[in-house]
Protein backbone atom coordinates (compact mmCIF):
# COMPACT_ATOMS: atom_id res chain seq x y z
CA UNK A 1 19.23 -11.80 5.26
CA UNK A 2 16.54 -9.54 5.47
CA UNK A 3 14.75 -8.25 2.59
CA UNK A 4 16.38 -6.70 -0.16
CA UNK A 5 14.52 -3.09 -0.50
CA UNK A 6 14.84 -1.49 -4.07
CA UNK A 7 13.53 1.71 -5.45
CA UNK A 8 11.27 1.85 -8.13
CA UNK A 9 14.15 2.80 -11.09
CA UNK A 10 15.91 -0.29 -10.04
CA UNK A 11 15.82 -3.27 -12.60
CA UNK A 12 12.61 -4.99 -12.64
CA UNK A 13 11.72 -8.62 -10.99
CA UNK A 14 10.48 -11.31 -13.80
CA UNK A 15 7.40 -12.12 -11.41
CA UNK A 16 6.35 -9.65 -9.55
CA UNK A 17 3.61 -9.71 -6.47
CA UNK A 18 1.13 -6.27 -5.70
CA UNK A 19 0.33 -5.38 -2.62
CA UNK A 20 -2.75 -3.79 -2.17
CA UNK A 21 -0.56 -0.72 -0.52
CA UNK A 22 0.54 -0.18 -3.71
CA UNK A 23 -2.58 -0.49 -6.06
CA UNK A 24 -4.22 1.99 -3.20
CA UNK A 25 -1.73 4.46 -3.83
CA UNK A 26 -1.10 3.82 -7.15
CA UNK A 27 -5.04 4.70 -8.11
CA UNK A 28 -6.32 7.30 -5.49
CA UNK A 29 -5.20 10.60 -6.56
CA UNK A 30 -5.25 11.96 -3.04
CA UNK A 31 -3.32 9.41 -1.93
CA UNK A 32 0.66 9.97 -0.25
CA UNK A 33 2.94 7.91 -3.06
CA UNK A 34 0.40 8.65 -5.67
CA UNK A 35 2.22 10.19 -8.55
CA UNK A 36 5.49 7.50 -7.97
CA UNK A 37 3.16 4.64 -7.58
CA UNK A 38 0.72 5.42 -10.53
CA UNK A 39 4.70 6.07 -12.85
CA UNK A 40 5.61 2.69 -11.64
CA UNK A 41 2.19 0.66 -12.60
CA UNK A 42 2.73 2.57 -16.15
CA UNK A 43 5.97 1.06 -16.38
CA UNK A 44 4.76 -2.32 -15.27
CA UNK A 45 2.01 -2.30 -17.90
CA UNK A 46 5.04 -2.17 -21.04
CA UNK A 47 7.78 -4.21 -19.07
CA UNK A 48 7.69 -6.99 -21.56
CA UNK A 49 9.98 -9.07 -19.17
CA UNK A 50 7.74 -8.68 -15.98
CA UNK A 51 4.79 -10.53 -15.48
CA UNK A 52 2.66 -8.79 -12.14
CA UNK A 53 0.59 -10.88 -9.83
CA UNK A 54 -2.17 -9.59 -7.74
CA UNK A 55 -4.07 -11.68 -5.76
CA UNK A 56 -8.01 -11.49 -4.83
CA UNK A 57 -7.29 -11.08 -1.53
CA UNK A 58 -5.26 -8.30 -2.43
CA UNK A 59 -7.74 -7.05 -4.68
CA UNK A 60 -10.58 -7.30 -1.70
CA UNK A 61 -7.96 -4.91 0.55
CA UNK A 62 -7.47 -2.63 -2.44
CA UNK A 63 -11.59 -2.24 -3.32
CA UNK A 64 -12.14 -2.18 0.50
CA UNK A 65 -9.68 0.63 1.04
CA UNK A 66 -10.50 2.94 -2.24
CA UNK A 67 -14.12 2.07 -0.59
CA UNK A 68 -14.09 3.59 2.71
CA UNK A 69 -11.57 6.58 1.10
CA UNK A 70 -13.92 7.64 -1.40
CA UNK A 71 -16.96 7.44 0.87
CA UNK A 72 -14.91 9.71 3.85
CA UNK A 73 -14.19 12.44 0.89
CA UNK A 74 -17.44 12.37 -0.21
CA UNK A 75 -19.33 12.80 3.58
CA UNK A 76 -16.14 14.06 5.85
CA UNK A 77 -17.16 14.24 9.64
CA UNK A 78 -18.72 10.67 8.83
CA UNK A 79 -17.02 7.38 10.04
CA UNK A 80 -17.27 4.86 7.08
CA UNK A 81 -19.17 2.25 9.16
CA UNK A 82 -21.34 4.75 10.69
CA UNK A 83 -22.30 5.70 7.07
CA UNK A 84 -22.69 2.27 5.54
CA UNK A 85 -25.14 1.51 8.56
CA UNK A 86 -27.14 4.44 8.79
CA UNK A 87 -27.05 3.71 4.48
CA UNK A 88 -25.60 0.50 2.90
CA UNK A 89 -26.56 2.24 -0.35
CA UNK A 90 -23.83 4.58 0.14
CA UNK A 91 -21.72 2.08 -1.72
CA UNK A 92 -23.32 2.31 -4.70
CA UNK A 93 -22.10 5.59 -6.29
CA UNK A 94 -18.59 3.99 -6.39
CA UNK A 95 -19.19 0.68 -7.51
CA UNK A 96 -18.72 1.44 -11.50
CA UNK A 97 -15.56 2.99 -10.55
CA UNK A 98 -14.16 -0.08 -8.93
CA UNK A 99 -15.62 -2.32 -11.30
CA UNK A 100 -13.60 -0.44 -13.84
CA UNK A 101 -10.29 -0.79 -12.00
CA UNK A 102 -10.46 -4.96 -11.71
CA UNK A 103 -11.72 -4.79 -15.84
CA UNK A 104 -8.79 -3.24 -16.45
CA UNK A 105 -6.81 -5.81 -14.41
CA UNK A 106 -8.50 -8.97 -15.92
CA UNK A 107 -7.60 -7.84 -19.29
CA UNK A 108 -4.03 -6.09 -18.50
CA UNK A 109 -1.86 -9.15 -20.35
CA UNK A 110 0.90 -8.09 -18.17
CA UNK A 111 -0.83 -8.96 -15.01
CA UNK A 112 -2.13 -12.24 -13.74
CA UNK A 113 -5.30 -12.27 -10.88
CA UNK A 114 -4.65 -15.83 -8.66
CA UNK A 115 -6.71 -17.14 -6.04
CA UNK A 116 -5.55 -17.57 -2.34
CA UNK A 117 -6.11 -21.77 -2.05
CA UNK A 118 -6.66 -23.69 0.72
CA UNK A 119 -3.39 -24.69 1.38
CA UNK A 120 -1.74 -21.50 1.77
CA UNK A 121 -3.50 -20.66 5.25
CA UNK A 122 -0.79 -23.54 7.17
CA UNK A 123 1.69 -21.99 4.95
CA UNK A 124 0.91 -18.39 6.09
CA UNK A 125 0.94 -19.16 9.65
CA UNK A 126 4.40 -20.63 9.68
CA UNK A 127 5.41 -16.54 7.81
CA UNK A 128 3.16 -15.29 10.86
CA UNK A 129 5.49 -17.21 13.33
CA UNK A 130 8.85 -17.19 11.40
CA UNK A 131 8.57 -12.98 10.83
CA UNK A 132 5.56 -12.05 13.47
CA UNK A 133 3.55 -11.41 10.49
CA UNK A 134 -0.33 -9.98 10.76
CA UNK A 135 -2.61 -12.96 9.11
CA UNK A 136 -2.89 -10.80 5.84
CA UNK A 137 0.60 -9.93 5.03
CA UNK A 138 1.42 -13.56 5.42
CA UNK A 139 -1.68 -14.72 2.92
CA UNK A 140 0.15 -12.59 0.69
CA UNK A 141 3.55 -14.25 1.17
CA UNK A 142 1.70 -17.78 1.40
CA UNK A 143 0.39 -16.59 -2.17
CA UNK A 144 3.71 -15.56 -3.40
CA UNK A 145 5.40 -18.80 -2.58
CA UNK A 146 2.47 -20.92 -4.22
CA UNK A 147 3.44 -19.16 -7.81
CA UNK A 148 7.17 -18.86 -7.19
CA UNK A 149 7.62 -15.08 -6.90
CA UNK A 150 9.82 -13.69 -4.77
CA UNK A 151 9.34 -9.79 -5.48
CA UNK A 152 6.91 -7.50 -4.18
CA UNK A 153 5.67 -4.24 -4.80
CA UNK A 154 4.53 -2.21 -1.73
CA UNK A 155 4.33 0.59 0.77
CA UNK A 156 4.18 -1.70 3.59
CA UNK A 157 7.39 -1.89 5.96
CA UNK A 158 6.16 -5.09 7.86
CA UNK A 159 7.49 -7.29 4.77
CA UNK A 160 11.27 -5.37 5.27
CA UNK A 161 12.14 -8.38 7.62
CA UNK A 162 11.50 -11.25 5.40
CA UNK A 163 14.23 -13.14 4.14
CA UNK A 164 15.03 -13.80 0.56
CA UNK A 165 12.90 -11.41 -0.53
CA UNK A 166 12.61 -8.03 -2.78
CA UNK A 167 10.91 -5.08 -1.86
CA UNK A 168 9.95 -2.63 -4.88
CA UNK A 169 8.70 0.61 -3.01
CA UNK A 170 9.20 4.03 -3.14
CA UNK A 171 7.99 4.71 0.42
CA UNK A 172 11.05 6.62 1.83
CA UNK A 173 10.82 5.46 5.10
CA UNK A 174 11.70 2.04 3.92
CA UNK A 175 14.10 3.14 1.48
CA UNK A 176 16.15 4.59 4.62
CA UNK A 177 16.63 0.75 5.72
CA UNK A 178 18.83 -0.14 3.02
């Protein structure tokens, strides 16, 4: 069975995985699910029976991503790379700013930072061949299995097909599917 896709006012998961989809739209203010995603992560930071999970390599695709937005508001016309080349020091300005966001993560008692190990890449590429899975998206499911959660959080309609799994989202494209 394919995943089970839940809006955000459904009842909550006890462990509960992040995607970085949703801590990108849940923290840029410009971004599409903004306004749902940011309500939802205010709810998950009082849900006394939900612990969240985020993962550093979903952290490194969250600070990558607010990265290269912030930089393309701040010079528009100017492709991220192009900028960081031309002036790696164009990361600096927003480095505080990001800083601030994993602070409040580390000390968030509600929400729990893990490592990706080792042994999750074999694990990931059996996800990548079971579902057809980009490397990433099956890290995250690798990383999911390793602490027992079966519930994510995200905007990302490439995890729909996994089995035995909930979807928290409020993307209404994927919210059609069920």
């Amino acid at each position: 069975m394919p995943a089970q896709i839940l809006a955000f006012d459904a009842p909550l998961a006890r462990l509960l995985y992040w995607d970085a989809s949703f801590l990108v739209h849940a923290t840029y203010p410009a971004s599409r699910y903004h306004t749902e995603c940011y309500a939802f992560l205010d709810l998950l930071s009082s849900a006394s029976d939900t612990l969240s999970y985020i993962s550093t390599l979903a952290l490194d695709e969250t600070i990558f991503t607010l990265l290269q937005l912030k930089v393309a508001e701040d010079h528009p016309g100017v492709g991220f790379w192009d900028a960081y080349r031309q002036d790696p020091g164009i990361v600096q300005p927003y480095v505080g700013e990001l800083r601030a966001l994993v602070d409040r993560l580390w000390i968030d008692p509600r929400v729990r930072v893990v490592g990706v190990e080792a042994e999750t890449v074999p694990v990931a590429l059996e996800y990548m061949e079971v579902y057809s899975l980009l490397p990433r998206d099956a890290l995250h499911l690798s990383a999911m299995a390793r602490y027992g959660i079966d519930a994510i959080v995200t905007m990302d309609d490439d995890f729909v097909q996994v089995q035995d799994l909930s979807l928290f989202t409020c993307n209404p494209r994927i919210l059609a599917q069920r």
